[in-house]
PDB file of N, CA and C in Angstrom:
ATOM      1  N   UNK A   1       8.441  -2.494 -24.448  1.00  0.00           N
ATOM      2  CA  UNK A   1       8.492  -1.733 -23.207  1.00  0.00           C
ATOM      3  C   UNK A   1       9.860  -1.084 -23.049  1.00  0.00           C
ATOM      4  N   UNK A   2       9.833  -0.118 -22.062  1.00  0.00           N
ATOM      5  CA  UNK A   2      11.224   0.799 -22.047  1.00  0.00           C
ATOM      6  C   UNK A   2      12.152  -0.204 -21.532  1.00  0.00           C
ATOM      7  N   UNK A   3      12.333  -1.513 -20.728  1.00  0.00           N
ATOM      8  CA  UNK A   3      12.893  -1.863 -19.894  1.00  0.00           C
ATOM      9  C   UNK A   3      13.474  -2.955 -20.793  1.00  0.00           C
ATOM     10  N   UNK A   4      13.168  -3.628 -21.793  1.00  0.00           N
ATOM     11  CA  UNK A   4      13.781  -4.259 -23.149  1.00  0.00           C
ATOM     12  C   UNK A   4      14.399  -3.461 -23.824  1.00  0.00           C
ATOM     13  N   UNK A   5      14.044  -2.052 -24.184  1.00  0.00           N
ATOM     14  CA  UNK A   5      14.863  -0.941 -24.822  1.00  0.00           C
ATOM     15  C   UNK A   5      15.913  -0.805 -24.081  1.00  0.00           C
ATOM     16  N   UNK A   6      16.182  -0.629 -22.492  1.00  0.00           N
ATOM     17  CA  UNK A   6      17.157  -0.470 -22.110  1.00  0.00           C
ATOM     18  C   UNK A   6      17.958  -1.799 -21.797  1.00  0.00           C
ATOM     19  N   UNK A   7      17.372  -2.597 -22.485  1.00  0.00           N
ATOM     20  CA  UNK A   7      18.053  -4.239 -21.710  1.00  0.00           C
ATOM     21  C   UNK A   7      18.398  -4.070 -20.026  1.00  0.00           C
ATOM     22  N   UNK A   8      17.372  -4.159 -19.703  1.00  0.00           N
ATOM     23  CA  UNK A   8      17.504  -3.860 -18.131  1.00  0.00           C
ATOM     24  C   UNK A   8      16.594  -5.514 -18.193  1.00  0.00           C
ATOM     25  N   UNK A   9      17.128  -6.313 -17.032  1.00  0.00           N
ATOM     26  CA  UNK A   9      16.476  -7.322 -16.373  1.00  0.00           C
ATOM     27  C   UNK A   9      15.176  -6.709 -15.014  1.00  0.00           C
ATOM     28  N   UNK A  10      14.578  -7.298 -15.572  1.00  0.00           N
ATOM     29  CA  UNK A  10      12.979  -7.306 -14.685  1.00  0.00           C
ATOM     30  C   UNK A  10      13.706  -7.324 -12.920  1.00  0.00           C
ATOM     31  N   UNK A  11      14.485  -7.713 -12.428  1.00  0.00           N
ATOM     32  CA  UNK A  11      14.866  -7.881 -11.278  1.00  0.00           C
ATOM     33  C   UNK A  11      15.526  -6.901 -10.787  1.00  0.00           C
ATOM     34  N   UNK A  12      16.184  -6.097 -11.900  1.00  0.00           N
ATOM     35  CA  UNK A  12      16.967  -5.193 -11.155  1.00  0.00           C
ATOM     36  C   UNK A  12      16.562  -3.872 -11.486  1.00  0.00           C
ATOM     37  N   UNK A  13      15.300  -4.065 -12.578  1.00  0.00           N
ATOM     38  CA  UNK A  13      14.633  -2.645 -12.799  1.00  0.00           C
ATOM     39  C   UNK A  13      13.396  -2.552 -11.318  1.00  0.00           C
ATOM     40  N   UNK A  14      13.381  -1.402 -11.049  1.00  0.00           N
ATOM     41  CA  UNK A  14      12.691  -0.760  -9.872  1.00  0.00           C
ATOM     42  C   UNK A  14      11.997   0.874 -10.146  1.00  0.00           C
ATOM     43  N   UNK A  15      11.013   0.969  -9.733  1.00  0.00           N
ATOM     44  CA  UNK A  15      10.602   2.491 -10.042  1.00  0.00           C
ATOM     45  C   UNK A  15      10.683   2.844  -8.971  1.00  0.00           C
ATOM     46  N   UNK A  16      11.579   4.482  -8.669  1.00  0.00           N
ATOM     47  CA  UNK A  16      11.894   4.941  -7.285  1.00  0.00           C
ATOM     48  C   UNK A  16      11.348   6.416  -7.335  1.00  0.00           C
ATOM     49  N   UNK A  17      10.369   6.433  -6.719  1.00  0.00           N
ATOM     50  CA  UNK A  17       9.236   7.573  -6.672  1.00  0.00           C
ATOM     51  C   UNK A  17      10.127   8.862  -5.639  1.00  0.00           C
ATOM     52  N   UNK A  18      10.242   9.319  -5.923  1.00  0.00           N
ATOM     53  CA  UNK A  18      10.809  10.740  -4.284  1.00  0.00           C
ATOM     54  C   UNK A  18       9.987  10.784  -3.750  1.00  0.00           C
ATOM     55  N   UNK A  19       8.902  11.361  -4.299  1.00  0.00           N
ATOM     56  CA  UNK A  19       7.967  11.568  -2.957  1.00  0.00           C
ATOM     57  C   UNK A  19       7.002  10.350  -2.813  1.00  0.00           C
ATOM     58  N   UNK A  20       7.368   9.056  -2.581  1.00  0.00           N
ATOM     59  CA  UNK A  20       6.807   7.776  -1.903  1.00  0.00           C
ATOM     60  C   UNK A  20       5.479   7.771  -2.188  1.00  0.00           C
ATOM     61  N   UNK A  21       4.631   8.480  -3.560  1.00  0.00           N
ATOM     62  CA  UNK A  21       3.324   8.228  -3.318  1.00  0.00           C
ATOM     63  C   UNK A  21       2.944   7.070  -5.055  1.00  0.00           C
ATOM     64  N   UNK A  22       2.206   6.104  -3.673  1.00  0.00           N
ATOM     65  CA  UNK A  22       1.990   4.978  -4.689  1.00  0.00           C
ATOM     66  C   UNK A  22       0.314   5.118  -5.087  1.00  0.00           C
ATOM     67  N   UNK A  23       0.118   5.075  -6.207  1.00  0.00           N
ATOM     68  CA  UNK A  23      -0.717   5.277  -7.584  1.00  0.00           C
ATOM     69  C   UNK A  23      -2.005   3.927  -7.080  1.00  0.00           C
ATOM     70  N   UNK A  24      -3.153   4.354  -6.999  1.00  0.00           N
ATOM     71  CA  UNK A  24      -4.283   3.612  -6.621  1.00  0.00           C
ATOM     72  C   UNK A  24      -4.130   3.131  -5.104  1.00  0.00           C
ATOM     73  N   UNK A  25      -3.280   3.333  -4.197  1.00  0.00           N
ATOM     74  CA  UNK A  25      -3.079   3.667  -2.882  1.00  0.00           C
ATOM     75  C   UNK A  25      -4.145   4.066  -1.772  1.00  0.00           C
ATOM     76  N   UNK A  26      -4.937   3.825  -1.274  1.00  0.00           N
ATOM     77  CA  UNK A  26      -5.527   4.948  -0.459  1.00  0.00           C
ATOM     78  C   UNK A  26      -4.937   5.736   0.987  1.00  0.00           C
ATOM     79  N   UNK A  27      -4.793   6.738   1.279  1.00  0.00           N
ATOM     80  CA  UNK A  27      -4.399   7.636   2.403  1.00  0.00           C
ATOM     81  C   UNK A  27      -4.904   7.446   3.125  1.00  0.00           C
ATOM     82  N   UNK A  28      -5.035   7.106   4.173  1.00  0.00           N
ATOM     83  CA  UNK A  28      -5.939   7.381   5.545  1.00  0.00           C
ATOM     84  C   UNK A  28      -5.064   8.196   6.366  1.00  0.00           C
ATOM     85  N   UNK A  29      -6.250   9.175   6.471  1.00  0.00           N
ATOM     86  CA  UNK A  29      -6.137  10.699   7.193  1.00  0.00           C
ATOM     87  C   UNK A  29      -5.525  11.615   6.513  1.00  0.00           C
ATOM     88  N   UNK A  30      -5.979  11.983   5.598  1.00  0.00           N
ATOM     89  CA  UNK A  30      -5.725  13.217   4.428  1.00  0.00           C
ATOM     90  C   UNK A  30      -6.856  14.249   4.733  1.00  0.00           C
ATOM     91  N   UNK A  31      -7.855  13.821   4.843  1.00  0.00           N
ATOM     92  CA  UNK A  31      -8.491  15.205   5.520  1.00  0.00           C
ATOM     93  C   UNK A  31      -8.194  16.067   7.144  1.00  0.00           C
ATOM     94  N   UNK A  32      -7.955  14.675   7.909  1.00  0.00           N
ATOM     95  CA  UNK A  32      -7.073  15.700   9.073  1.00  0.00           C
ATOM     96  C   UNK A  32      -5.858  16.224   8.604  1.00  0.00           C
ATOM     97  N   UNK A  33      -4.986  15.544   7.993  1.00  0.00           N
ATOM     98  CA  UNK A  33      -3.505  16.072   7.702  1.00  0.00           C
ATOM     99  C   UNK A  33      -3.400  17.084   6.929  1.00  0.00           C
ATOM    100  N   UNK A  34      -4.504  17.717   6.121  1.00  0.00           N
ATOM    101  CA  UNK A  34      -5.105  18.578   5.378  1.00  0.00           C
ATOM    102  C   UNK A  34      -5.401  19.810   6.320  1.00  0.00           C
ATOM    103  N   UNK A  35      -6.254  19.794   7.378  1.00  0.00           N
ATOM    104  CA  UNK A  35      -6.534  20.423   8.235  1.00  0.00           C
ATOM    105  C   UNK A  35      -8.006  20.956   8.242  1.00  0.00           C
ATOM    106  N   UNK A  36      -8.452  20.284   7.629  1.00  0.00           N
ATOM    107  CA  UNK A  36      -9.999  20.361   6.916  1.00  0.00           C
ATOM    108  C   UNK A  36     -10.534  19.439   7.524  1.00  0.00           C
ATOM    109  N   UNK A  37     -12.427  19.877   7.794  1.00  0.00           N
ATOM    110  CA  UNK A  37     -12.888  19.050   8.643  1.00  0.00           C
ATOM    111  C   UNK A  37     -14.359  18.539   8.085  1.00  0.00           C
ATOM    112  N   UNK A  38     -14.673  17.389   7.477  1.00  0.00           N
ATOM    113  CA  UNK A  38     -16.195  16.767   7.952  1.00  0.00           C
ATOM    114  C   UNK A  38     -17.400  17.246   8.297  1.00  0.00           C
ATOM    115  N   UNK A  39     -17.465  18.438   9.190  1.00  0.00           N
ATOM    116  CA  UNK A  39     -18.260  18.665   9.830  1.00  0.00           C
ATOM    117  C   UNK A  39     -19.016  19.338   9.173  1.00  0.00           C
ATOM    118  N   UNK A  40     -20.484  19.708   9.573  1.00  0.00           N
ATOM    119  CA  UNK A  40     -21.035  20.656   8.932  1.00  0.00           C
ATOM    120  C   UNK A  40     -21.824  20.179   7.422  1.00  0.00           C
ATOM    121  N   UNK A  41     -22.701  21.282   7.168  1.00  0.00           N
ATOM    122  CA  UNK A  41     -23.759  20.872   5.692  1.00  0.00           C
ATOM    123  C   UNK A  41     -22.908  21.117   4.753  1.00  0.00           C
ATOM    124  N   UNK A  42     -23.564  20.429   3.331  1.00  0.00           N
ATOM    125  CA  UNK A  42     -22.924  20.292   2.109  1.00  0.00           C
ATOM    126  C   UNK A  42     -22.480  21.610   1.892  1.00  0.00           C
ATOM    127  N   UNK A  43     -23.558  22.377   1.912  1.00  0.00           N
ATOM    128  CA  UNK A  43     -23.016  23.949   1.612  1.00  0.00           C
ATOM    129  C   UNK A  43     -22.490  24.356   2.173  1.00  0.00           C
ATOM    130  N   UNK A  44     -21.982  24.463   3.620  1.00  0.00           N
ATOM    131  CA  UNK A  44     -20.771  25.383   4.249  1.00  0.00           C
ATOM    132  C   UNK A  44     -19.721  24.460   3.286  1.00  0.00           C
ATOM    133  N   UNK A  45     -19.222  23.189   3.411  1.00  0.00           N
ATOM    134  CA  UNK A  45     -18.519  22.350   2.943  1.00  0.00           C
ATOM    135  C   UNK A  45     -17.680  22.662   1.736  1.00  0.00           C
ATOM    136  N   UNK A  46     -18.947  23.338   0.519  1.00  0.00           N
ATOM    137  CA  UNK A  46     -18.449  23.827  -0.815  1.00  0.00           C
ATOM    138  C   UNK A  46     -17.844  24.937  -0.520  1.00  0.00           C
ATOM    139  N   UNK A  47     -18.637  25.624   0.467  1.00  0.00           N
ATOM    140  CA  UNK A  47     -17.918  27.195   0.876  1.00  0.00           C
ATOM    141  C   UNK A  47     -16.430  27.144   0.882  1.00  0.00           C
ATOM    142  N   UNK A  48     -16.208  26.238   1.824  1.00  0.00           N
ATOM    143  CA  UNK A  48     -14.882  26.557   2.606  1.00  0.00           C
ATOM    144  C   UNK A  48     -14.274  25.588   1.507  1.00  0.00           C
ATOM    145  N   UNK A  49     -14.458  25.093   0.318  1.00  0.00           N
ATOM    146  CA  UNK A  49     -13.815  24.392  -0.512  1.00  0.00           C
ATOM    147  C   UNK A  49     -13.464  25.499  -1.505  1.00  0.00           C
ATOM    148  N   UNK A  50     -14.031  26.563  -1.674  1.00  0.00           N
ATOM    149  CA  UNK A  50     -14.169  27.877  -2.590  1.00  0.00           C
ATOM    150  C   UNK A  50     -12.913  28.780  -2.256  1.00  0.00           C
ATOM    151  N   UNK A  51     -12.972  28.787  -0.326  1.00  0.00           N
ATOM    152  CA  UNK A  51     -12.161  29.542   0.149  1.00  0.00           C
ATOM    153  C   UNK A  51     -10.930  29.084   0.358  1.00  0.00           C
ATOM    154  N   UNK A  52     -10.541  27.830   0.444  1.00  0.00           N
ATOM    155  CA  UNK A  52      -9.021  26.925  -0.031  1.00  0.00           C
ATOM    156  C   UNK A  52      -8.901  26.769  -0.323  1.00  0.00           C
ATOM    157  N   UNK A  53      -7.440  26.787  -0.669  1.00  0.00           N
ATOM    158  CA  UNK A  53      -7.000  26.255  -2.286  1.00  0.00           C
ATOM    159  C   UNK A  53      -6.134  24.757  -1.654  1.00  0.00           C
ATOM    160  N   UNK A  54      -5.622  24.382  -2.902  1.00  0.00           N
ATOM    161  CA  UNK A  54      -4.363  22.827  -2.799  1.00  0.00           C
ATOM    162  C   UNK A  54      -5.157  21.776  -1.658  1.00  0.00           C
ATOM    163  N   UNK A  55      -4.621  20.938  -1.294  1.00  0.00           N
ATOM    164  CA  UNK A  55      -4.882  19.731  -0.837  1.00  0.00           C
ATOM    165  C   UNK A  55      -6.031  20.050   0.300  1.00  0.00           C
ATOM    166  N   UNK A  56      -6.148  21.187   1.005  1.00  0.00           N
ATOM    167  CA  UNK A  56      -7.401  21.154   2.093  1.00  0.00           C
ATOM    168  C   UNK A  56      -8.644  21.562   0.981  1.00  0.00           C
ATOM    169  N   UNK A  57      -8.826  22.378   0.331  1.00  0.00           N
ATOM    170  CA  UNK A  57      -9.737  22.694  -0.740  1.00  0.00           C
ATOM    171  C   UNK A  57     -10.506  21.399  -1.473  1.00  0.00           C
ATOM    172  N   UNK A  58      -9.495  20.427  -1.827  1.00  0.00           N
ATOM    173  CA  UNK A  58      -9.370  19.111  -2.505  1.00  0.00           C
ATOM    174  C   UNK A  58     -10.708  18.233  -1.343  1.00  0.00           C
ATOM    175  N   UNK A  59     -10.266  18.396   0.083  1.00  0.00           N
ATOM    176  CA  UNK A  59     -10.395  17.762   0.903  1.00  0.00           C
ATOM    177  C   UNK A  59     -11.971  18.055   1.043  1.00  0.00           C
ATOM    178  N   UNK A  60     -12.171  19.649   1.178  1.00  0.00           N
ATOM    179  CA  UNK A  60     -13.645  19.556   1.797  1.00  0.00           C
ATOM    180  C   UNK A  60     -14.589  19.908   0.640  1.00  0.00           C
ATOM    181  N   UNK A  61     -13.898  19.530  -0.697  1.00  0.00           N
ATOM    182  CA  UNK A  61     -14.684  19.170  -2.117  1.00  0.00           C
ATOM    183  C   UNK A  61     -14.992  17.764  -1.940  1.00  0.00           C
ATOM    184  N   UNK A  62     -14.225  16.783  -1.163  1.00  0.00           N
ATOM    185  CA  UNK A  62     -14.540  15.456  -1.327  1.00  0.00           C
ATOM    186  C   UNK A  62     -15.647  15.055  -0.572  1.00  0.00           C
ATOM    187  N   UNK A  63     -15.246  15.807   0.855  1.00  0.00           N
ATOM    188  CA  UNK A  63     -16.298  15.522   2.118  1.00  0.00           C
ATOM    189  C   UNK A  63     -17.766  16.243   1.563  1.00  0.00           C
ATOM    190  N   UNK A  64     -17.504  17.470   0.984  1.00  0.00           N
ATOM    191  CA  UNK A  64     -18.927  17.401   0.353  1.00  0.00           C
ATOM    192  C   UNK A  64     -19.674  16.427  -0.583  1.00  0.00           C
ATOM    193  N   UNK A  65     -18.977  16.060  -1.381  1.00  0.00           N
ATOM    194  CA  UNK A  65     -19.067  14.948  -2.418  1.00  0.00           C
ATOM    195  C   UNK A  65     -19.609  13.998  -1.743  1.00  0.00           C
ATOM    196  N   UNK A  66     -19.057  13.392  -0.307  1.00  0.00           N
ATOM    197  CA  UNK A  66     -19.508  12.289  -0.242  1.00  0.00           C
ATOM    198  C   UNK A  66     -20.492  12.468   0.714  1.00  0.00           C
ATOM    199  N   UNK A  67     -20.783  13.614   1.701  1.00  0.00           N
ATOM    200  CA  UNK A  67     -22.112  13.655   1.956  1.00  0.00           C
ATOM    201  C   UNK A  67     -22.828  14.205   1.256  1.00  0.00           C
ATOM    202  N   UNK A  68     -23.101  15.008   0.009  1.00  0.00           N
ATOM    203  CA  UNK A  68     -24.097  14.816  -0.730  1.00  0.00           C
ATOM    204  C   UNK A  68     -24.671  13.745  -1.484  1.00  0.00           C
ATOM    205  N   UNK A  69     -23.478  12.222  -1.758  1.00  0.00           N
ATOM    206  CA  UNK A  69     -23.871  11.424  -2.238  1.00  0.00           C
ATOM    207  C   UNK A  69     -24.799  10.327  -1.436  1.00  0.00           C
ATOM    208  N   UNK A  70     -24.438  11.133   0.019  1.00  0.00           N
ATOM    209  CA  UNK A  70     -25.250   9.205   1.302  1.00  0.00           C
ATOM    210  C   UNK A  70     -26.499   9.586   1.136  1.00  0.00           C
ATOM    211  N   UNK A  71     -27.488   7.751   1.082  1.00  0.00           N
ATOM    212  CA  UNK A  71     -28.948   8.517   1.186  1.00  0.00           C
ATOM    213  C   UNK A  71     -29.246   9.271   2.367  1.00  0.00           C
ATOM    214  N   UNK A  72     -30.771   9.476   2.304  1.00  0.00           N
ATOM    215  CA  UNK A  72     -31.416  10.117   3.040  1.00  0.00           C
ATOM    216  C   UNK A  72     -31.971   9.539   4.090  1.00  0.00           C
ATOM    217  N   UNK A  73     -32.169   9.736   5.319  1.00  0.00           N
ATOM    218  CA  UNK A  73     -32.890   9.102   6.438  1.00  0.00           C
ATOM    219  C   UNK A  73     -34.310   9.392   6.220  1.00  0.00           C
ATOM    220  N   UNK A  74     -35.093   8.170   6.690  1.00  0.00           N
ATOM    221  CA  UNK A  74     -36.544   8.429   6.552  1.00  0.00           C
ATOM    222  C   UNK A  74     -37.028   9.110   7.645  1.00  0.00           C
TER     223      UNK A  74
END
């Protein structure tokens, strides 16, 4: 491992991220903070995922994703 290569002790090695984002993490409220919304059918959903780009685009690709994935009501 790099941290034997550098003879660094396990105690005083640390990984220091800048932008604070930790890896398998989950966000809560990335689609509001996004500015993207839930609402609405799968297909407006993809629409407005077509028509944004970067992290809100991301956002209402997911919200479609995951209401196209819930079952169906009888």
């Amino acid at each position: 491992m790099n941290v034997k290569k550098l003879k660094l002790d396990w105690k005083e090695f640390r990984e220091n991220f800048t932008d604070k984002k930790v890896k398998g993490k989950s966000r809560p409220g990335r689609v509001k903070r996004a500015g993207a919304s839930c609402k609405g059918s799968v297909s407006s959903l993809r629409s407005k995922a077509k028509k944004y780009g970067g992290e809100r685009g991301r956002m209402y690709h997911w919200c479609a994703n995951m209401k196209s994935g819930s079952k169906k009501k009888k």
